[in-house]
N, C-alpha and C. Protein backbone atom coordinates (compact mmCIF):
# COMPACT_ATOMS: atom_id res chain seq x y z
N UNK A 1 -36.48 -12.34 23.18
CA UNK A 1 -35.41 -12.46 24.14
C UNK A 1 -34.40 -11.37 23.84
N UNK A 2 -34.36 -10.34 24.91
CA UNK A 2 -33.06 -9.64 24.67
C UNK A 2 -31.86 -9.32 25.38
N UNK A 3 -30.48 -9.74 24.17
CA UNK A 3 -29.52 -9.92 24.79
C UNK A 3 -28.54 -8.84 24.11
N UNK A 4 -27.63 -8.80 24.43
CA UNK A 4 -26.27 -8.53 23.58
C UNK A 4 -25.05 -9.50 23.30
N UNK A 5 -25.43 -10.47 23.77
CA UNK A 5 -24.79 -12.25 23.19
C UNK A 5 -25.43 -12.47 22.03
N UNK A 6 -24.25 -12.59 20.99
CA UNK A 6 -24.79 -13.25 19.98
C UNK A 6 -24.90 -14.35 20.17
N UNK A 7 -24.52 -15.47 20.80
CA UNK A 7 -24.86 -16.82 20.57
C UNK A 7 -26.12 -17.14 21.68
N UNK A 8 -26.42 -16.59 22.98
CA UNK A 8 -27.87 -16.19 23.28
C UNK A 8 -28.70 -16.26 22.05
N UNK A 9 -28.25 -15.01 21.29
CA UNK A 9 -29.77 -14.36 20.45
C UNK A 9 -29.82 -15.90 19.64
N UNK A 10 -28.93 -16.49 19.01
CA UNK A 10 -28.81 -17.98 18.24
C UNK A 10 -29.76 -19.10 18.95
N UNK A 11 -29.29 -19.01 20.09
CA UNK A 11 -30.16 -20.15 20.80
C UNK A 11 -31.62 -19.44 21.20
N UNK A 12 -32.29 -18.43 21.23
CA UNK A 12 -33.16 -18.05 21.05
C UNK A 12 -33.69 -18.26 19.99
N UNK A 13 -33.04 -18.26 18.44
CA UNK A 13 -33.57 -18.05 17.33
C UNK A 13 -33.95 -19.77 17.36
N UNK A 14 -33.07 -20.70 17.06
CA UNK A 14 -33.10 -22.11 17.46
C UNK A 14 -34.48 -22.77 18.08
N UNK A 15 -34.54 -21.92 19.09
CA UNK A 15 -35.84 -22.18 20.24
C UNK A 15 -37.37 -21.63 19.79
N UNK A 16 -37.73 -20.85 18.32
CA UNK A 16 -38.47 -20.13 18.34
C UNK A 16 -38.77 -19.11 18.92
N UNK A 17 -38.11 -18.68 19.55
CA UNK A 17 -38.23 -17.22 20.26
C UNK A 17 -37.69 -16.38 19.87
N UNK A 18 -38.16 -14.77 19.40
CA UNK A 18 -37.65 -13.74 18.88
C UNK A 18 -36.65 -12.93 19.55
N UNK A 19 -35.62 -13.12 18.77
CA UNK A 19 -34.35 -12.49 19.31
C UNK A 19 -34.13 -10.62 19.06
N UNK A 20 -33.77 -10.00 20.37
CA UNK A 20 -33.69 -8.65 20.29
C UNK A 20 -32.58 -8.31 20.43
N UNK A 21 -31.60 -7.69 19.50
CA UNK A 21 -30.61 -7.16 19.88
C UNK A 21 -30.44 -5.92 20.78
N UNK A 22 -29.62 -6.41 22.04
CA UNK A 22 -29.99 -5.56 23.41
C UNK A 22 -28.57 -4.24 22.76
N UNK A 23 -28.88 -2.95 22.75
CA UNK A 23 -27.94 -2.11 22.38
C UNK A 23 -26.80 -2.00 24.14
N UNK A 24 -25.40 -1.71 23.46
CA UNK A 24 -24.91 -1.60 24.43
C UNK A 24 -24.92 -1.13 25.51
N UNK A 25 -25.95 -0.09 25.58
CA UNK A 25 -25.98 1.01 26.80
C UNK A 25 -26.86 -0.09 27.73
N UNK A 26 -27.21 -0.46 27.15
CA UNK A 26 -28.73 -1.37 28.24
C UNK A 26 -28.51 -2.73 28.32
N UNK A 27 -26.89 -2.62 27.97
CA UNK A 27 -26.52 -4.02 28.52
C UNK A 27 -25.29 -3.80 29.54
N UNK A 28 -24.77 -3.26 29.75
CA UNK A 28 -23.42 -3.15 30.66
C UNK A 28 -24.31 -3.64 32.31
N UNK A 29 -22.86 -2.97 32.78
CA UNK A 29 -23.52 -3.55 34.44
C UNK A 29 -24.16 -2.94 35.56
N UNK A 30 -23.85 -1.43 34.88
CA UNK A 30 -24.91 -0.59 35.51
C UNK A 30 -26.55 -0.29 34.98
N UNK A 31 -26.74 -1.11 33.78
CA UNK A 31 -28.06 -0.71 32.67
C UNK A 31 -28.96 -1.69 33.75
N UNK A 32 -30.40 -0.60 33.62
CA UNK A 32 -31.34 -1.24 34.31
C UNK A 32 -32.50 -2.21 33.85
N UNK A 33 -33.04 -2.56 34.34
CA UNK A 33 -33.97 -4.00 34.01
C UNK A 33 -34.91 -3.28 32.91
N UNK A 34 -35.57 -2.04 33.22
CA UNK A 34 -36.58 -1.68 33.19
C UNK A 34 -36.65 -0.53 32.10
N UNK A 35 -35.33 -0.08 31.75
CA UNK A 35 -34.63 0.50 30.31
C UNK A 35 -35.10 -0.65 29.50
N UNK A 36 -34.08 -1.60 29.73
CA UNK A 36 -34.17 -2.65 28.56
C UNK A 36 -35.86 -2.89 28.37
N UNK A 37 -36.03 -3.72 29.02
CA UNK A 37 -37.53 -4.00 28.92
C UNK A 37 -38.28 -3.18 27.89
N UNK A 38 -38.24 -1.99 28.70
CA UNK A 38 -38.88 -0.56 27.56
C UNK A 38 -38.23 -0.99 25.70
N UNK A 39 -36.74 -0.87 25.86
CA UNK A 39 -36.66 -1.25 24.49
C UNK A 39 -37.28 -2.01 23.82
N UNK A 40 -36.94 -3.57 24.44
CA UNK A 40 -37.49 -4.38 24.04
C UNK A 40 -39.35 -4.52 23.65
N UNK A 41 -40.05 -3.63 24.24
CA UNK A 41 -41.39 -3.78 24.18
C UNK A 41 -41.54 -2.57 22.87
N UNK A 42 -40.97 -1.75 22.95
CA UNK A 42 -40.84 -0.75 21.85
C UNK A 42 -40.34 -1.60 20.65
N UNK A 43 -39.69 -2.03 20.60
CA UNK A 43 -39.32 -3.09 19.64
C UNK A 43 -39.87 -3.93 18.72
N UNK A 44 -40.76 -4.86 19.55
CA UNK A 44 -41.65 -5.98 19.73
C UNK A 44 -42.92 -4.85 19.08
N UNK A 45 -43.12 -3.78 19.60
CA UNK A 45 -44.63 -3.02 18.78
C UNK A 45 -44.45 -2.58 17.82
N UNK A 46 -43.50 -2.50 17.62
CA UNK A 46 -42.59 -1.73 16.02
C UNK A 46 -42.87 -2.88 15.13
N UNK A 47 -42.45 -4.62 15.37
CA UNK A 47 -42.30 -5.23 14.59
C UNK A 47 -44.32 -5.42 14.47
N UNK A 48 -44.92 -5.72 15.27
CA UNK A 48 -46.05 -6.06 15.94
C UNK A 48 -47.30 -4.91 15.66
N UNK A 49 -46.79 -4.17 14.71
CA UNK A 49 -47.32 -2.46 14.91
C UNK A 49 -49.03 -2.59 14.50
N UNK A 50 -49.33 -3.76 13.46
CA UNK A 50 -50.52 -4.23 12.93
C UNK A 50 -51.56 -4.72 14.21
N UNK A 51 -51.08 -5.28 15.26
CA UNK A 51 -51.81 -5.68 15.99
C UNK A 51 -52.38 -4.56 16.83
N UNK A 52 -53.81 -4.56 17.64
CA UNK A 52 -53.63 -3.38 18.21
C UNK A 52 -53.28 -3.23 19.91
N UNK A 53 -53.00 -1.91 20.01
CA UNK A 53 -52.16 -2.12 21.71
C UNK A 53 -52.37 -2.97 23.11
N UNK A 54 -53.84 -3.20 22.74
CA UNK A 54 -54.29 -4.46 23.92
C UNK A 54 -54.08 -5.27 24.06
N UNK A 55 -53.57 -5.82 22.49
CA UNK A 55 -52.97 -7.28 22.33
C UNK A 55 -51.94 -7.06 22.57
N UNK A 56 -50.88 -6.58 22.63
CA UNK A 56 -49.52 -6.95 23.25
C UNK A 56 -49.37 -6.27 24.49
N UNK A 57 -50.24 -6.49 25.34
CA UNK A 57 -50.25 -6.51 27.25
C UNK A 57 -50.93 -7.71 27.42
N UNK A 58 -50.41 -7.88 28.65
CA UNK A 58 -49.75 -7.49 29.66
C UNK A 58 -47.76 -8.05 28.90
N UNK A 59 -47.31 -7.84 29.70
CA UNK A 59 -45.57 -7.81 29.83
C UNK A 59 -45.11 -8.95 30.76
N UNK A 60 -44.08 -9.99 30.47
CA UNK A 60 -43.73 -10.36 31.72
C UNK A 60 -42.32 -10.39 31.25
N UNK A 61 -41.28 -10.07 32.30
CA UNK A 61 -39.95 -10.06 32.61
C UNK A 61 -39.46 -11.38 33.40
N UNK A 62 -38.45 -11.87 32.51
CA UNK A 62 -37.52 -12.83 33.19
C UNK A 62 -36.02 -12.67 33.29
N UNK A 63 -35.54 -12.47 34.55
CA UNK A 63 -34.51 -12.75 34.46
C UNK A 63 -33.38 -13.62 33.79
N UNK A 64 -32.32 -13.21 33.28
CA UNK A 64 -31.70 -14.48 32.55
C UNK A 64 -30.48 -15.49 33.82
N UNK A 65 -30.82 -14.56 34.83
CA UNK A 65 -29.81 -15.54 36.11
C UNK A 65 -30.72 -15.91 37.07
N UNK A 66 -32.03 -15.99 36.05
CA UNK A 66 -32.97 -17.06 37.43
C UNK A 66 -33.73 -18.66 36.20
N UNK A 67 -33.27 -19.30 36.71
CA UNK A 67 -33.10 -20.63 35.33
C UNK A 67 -33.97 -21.74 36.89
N UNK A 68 -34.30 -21.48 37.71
CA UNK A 68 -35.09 -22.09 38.49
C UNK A 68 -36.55 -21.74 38.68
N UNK A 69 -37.70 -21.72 38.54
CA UNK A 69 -39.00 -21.26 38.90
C UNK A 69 -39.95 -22.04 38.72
N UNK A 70 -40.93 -22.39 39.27
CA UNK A 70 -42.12 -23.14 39.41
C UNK A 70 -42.87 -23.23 37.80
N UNK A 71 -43.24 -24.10 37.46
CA UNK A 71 -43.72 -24.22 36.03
C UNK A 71 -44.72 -23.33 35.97
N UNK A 72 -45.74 -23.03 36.82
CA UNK A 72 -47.05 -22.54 36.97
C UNK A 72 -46.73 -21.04 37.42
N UNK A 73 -45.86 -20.70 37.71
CA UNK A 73 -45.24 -19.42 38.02
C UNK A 73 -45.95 -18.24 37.28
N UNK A 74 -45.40 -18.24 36.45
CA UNK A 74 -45.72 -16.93 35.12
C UNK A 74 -47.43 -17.14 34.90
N UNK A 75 -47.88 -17.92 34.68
CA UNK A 75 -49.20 -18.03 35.02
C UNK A 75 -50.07 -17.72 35.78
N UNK A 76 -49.54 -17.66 37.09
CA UNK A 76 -50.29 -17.95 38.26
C UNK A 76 -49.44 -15.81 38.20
N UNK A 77 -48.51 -15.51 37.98
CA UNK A 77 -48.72 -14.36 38.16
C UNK A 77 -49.44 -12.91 37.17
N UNK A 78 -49.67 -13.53 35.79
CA UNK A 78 -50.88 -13.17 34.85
C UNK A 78 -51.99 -13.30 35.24
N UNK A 79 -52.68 -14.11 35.80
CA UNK A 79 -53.51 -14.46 36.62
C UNK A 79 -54.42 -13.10 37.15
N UNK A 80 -53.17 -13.37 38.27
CA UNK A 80 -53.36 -11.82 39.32
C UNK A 80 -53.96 -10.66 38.47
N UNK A 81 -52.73 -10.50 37.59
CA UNK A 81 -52.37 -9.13 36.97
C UNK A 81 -53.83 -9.02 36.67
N UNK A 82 -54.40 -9.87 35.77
CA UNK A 82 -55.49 -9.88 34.85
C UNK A 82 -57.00 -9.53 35.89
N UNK A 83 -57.13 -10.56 36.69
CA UNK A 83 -58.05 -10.88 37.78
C UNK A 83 -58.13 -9.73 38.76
N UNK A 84 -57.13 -9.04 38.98
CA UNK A 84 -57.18 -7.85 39.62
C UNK A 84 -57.00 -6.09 39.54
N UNK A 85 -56.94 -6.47 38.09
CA UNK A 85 -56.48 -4.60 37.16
C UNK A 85 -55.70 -4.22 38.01
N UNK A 86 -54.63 -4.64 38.44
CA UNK A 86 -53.55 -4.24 39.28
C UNK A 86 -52.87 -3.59 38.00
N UNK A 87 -51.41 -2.96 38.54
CA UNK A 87 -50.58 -2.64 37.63
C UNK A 87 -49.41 -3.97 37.31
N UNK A 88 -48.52 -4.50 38.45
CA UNK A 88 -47.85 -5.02 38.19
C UNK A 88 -47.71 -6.41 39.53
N UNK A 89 -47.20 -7.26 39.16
CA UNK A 89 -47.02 -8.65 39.94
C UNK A 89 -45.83 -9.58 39.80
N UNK A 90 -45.49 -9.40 41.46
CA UNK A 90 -43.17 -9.76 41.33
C UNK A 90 -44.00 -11.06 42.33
N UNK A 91 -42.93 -11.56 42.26
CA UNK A 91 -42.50 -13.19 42.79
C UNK A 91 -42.26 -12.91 43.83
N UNK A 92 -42.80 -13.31 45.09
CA UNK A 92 -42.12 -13.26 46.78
C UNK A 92 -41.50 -14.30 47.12
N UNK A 93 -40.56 -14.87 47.87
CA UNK A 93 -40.60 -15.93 48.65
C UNK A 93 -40.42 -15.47 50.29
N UNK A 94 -40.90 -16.18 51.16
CA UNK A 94 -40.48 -16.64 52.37
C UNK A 94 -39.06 -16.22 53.15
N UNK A 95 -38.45 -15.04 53.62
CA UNK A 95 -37.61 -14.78 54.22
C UNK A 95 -36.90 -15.64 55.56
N UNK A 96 -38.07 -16.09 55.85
CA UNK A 96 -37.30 -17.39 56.99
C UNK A 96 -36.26 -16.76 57.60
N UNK A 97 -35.48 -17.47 57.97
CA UNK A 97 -34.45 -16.97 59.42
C UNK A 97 -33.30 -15.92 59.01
N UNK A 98 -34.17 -15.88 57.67
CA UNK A 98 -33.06 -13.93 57.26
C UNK A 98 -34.63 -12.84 57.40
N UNK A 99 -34.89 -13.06 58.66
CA UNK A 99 -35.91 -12.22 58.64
C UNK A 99 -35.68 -10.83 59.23
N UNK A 100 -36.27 -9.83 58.97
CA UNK A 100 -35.66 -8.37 58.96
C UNK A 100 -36.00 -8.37 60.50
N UNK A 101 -36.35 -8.51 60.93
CA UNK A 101 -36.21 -8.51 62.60
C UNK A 101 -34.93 -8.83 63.03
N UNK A 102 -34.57 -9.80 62.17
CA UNK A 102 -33.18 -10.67 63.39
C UNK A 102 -31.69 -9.64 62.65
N UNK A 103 -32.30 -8.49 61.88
CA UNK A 103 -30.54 -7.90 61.22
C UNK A 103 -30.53 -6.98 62.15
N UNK A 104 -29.27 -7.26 62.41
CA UNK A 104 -28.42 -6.48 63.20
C UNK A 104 -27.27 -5.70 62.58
N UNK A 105 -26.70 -4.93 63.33
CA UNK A 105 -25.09 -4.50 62.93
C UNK A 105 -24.23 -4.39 64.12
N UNK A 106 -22.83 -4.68 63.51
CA UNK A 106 -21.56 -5.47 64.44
C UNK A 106 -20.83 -4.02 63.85
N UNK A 107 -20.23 -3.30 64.83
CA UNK A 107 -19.01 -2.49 64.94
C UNK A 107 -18.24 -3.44 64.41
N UNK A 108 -16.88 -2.41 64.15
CA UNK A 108 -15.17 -2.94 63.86
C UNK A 108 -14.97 -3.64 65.20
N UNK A 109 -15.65 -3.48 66.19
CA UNK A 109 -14.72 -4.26 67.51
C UNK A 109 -15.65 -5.52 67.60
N UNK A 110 -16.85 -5.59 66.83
CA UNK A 110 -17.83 -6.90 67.25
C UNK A 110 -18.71 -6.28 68.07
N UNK A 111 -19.10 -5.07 68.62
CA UNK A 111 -20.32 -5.03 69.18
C UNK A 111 -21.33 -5.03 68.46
N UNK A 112 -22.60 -5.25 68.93
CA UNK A 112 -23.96 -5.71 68.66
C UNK A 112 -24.82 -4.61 68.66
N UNK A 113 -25.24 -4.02 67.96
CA UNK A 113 -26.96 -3.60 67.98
C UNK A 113 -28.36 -3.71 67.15
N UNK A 114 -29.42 -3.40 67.72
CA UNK A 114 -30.17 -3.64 66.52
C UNK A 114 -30.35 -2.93 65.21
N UNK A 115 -30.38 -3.38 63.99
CA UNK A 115 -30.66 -2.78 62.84
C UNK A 115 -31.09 -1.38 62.64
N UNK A 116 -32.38 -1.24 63.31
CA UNK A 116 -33.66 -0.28 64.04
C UNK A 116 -34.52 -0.44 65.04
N UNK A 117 -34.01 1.18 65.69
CA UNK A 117 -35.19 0.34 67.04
C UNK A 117 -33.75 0.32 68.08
N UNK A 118 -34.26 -0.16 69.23
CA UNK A 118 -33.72 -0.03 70.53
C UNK A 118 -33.80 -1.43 71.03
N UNK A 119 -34.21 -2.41 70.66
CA UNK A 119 -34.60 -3.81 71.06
C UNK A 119 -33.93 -5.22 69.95
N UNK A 120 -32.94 -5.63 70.59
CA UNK A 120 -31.99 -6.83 69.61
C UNK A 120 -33.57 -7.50 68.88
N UNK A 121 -33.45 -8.34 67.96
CA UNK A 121 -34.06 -9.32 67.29
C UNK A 121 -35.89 -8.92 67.78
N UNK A 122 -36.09 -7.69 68.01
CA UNK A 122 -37.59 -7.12 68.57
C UNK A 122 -37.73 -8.11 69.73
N UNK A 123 -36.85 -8.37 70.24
CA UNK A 123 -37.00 -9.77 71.53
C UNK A 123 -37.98 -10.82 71.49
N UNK A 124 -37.57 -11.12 69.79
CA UNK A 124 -38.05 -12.58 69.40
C UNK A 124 -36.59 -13.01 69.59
N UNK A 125 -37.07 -14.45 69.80
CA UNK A 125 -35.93 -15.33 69.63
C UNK A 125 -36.11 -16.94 68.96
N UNK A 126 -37.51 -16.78 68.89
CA UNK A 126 -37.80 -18.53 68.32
C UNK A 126 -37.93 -18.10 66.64
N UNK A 127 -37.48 -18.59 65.63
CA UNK A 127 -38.38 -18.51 64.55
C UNK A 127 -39.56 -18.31 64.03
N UNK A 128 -40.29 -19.66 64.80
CA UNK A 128 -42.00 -19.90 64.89
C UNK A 128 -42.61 -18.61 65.00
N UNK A 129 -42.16 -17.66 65.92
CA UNK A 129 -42.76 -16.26 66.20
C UNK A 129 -42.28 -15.00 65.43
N UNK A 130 -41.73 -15.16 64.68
CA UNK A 130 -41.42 -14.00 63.68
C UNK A 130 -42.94 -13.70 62.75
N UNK A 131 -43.04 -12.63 62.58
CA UNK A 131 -44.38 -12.46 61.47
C UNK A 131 -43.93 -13.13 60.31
N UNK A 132 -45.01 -13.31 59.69
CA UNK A 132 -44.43 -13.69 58.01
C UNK A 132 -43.79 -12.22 57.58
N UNK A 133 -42.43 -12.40 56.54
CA UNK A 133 -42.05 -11.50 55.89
C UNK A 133 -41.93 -12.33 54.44
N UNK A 134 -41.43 -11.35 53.72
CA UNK A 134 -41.65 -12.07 52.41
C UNK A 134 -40.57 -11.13 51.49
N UNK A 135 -39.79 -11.48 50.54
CA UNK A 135 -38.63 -10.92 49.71
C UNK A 135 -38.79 -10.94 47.99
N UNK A 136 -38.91 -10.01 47.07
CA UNK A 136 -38.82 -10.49 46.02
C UNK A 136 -37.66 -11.48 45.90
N UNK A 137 -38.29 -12.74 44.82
CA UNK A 137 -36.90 -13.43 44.71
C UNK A 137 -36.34 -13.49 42.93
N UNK A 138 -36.91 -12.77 42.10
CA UNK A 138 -36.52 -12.49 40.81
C UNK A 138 -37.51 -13.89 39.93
N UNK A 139 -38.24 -14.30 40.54
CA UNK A 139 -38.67 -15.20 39.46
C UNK A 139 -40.06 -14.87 38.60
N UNK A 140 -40.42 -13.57 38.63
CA UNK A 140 -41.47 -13.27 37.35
C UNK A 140 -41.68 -12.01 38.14
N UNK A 141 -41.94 -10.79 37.08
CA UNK A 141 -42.70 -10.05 37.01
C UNK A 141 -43.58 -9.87 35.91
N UNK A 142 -44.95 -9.16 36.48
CA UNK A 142 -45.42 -9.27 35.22
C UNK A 142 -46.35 -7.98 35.66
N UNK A 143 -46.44 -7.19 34.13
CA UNK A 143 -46.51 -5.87 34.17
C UNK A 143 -47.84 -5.55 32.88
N UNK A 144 -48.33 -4.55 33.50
CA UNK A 144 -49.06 -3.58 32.37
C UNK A 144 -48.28 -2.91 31.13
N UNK A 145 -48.40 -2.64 30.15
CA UNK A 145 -47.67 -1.90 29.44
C UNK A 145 -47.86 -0.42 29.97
N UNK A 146 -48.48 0.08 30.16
CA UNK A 146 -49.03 1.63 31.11
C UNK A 146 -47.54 1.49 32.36
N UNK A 147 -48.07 0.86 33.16
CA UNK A 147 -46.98 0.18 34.20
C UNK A 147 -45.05 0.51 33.66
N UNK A 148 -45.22 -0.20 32.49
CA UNK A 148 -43.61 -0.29 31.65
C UNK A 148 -43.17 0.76 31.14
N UNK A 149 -44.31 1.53 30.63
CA UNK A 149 -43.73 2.53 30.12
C UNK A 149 -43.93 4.33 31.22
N UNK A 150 -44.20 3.48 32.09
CA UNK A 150 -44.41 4.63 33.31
C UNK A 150 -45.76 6.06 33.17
N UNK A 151 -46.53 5.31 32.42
CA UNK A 151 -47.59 6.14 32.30
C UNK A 151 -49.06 5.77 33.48
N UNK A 152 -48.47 5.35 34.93
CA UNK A 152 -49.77 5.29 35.29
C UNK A 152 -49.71 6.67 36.10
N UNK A 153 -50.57 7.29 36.47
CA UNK A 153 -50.46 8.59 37.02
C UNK A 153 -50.26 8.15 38.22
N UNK A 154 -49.15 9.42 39.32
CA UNK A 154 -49.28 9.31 40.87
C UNK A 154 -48.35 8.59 41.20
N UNK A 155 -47.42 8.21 40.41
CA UNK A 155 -46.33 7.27 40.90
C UNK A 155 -45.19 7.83 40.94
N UNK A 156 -44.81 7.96 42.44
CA UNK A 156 -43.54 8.66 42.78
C UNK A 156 -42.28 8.16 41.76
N UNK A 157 -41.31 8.71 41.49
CA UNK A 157 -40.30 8.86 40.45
C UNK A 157 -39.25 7.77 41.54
N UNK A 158 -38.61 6.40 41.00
CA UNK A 158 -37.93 6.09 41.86
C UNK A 158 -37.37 4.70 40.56
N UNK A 159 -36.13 3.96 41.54
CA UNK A 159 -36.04 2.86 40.36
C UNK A 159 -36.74 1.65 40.02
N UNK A 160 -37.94 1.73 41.08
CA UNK A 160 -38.88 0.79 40.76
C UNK A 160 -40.55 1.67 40.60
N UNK A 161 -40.73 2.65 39.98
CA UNK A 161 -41.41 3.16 39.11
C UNK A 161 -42.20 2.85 38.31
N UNK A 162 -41.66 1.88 37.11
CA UNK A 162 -42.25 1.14 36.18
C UNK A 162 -43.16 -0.15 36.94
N UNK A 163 -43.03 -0.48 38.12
CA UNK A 163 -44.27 -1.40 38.75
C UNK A 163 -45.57 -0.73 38.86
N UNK A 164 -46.03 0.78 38.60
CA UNK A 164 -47.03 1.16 39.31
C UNK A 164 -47.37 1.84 40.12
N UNK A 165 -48.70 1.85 40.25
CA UNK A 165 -49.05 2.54 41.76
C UNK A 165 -49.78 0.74 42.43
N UNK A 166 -50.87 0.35 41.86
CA UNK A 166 -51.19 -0.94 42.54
C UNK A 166 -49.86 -2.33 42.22
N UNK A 167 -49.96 -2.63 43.33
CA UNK A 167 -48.31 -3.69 42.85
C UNK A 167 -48.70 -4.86 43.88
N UNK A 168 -48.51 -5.69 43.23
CA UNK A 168 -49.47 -7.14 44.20
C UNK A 168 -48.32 -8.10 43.68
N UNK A 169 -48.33 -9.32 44.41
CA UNK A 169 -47.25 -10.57 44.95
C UNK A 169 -48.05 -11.80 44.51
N UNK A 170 -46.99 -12.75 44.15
CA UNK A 170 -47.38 -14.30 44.75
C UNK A 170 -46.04 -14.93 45.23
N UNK A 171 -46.70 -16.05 45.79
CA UNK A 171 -45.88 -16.54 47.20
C UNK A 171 -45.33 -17.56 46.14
N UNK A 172 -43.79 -17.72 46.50
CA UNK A 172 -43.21 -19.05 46.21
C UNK A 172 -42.91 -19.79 47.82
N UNK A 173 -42.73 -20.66 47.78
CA UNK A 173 -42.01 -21.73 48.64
C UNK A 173 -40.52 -21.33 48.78
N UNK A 174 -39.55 -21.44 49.63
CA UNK A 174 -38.59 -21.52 49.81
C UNK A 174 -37.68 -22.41 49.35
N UNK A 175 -37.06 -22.04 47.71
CA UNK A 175 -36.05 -22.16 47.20
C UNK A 175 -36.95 -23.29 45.68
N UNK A 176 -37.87 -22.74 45.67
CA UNK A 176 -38.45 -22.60 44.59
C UNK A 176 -38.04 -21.82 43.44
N UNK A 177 -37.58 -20.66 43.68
CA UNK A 177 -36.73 -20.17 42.49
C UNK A 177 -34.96 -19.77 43.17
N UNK A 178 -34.99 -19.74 41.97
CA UNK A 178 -32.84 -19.81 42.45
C UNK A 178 -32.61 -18.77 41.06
N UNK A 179 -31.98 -17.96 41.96
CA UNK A 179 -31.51 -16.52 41.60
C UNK A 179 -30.24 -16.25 42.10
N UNK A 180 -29.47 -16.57 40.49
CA UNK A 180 -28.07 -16.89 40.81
C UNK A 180 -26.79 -15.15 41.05
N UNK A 181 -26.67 -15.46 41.89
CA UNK A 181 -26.01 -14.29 42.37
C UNK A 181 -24.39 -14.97 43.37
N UNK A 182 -24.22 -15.81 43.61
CA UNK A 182 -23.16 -16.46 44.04
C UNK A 182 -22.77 -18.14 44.00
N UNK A 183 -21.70 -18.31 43.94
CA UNK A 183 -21.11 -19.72 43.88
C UNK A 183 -22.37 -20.74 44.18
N UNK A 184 -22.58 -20.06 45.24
CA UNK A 184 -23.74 -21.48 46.35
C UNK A 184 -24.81 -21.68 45.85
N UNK A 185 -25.80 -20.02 45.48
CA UNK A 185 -26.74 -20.22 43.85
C UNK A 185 -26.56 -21.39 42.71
N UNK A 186 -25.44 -20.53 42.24
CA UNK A 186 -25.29 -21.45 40.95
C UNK A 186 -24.65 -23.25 41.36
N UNK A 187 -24.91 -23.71 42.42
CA UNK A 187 -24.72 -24.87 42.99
C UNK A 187 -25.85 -25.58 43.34
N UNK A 188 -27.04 -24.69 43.59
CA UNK A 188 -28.09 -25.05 43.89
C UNK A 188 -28.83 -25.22 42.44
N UNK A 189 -28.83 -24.17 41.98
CA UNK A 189 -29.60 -24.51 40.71
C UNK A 189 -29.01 -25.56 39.92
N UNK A 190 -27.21 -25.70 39.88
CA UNK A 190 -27.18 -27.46 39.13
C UNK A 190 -28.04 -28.63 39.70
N UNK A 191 -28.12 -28.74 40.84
CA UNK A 191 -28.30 -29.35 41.80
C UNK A 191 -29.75 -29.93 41.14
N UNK A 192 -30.47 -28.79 41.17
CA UNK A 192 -32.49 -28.80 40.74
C UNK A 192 -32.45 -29.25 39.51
N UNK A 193 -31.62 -28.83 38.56
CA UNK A 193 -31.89 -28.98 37.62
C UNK A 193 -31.65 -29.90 36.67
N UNK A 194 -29.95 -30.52 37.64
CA UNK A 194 -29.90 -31.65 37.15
C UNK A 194 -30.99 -32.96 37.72
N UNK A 195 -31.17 -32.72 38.80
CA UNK A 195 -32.88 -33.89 39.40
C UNK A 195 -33.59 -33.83 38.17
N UNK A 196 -33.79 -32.49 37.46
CA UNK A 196 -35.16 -32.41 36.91
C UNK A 196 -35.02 -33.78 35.58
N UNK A 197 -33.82 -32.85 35.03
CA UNK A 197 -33.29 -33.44 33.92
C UNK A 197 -33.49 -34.88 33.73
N UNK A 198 -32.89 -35.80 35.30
CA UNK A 198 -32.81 -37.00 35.60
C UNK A 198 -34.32 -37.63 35.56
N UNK A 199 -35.18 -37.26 35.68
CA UNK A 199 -36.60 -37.57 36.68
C UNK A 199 -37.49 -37.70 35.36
């Protein structure tokens, strides 16, 4: 687990899980997922250096502001990884009625147009008829080490890079994982988690 909280890395240590001290640069609020990660796996082979490189792949990344996800999750996306010599495998869910068809943009005065394109909402208007779309929702990735450390050949230079060139999905349900990013998030996930707790 890597943090730059010491009392994180504590409750990690507590939990059996190996605590990484996250250096400051790759913890602030601009440091990216996929820096750290790199450390951390550099890290982990340093301590791990006896084993050999096959054994410590595949990779999976968890967010520390997604505390909601399907038990079978991380599994079911190793799975893939494994079953398909893909490079890497993110969590989708279900976009539903934030579906990229229906965004629009509103001028300063409130006028209306479509997003893209020449046609409001593609002149859908029922739900039922929207295509499926689908959104990462932060609840697992799971990666090649090739993938992490950006060694697969042919992969355009960008900030999602470290996925690959083959990059494959699994489907969650809608609100199956909770990826806390505002008040109403972190309301929902008490919400789940205290049920769970209860149950």
């Amino acid at each position: 687990m890597s943090s730059d909280c010491p009392r994180a890395l504590a409750v990690a240590l507590e939990m059996g899980v190996m605590p990484l001290r996250r250096p400051a640069g790759l913890a602030s609020d601009t440091a990216r997922i996929d820096d750290a990660a790199r450390h951390a796996a550099e890290e982990v082979s340093w301590i791990d250096r006896h084993r050999p490189r096959e054994a410590r792949d595949p990779f999976v990344i968890l967010y520390a502001n997604v505390p909601v996800r399907p038990p079978d999750l991380i599994d079911r996306a190793l799975d893939l990884l494994r079953r398909t010599g893909c490079d890497s495998v993110q969590s989708y869910a279900p976009v539903g009625k934030h579906h990229p068809w229906w965004t629009a943009r509103l001028t300063d005065d409130g006028a209306v147009s479509p997003w893209e394109g020449d046609v409001l909402n593609h002149g859908v208007f029922r739900r039922q008829e929207l295509p499926p779309a689908a959104i990462p929702d932060g609840g697992v990735i799971a990666l090649t080490r090739a993938a992490l450390m950006m060694e697969v050949d042919g992969v355009p230079p960008g900030p999602h890079a470290f996925f690959g060139r083959d990059r494959r999905g699994v489907m969650t349900r809608e609100g199956d994982v909770v990826d806390i990013d505002s008040d109403v998030d972190l309301l929902m996930a008490d919400t789940i988690l205290s049920r769970r707790a209860a149950a």
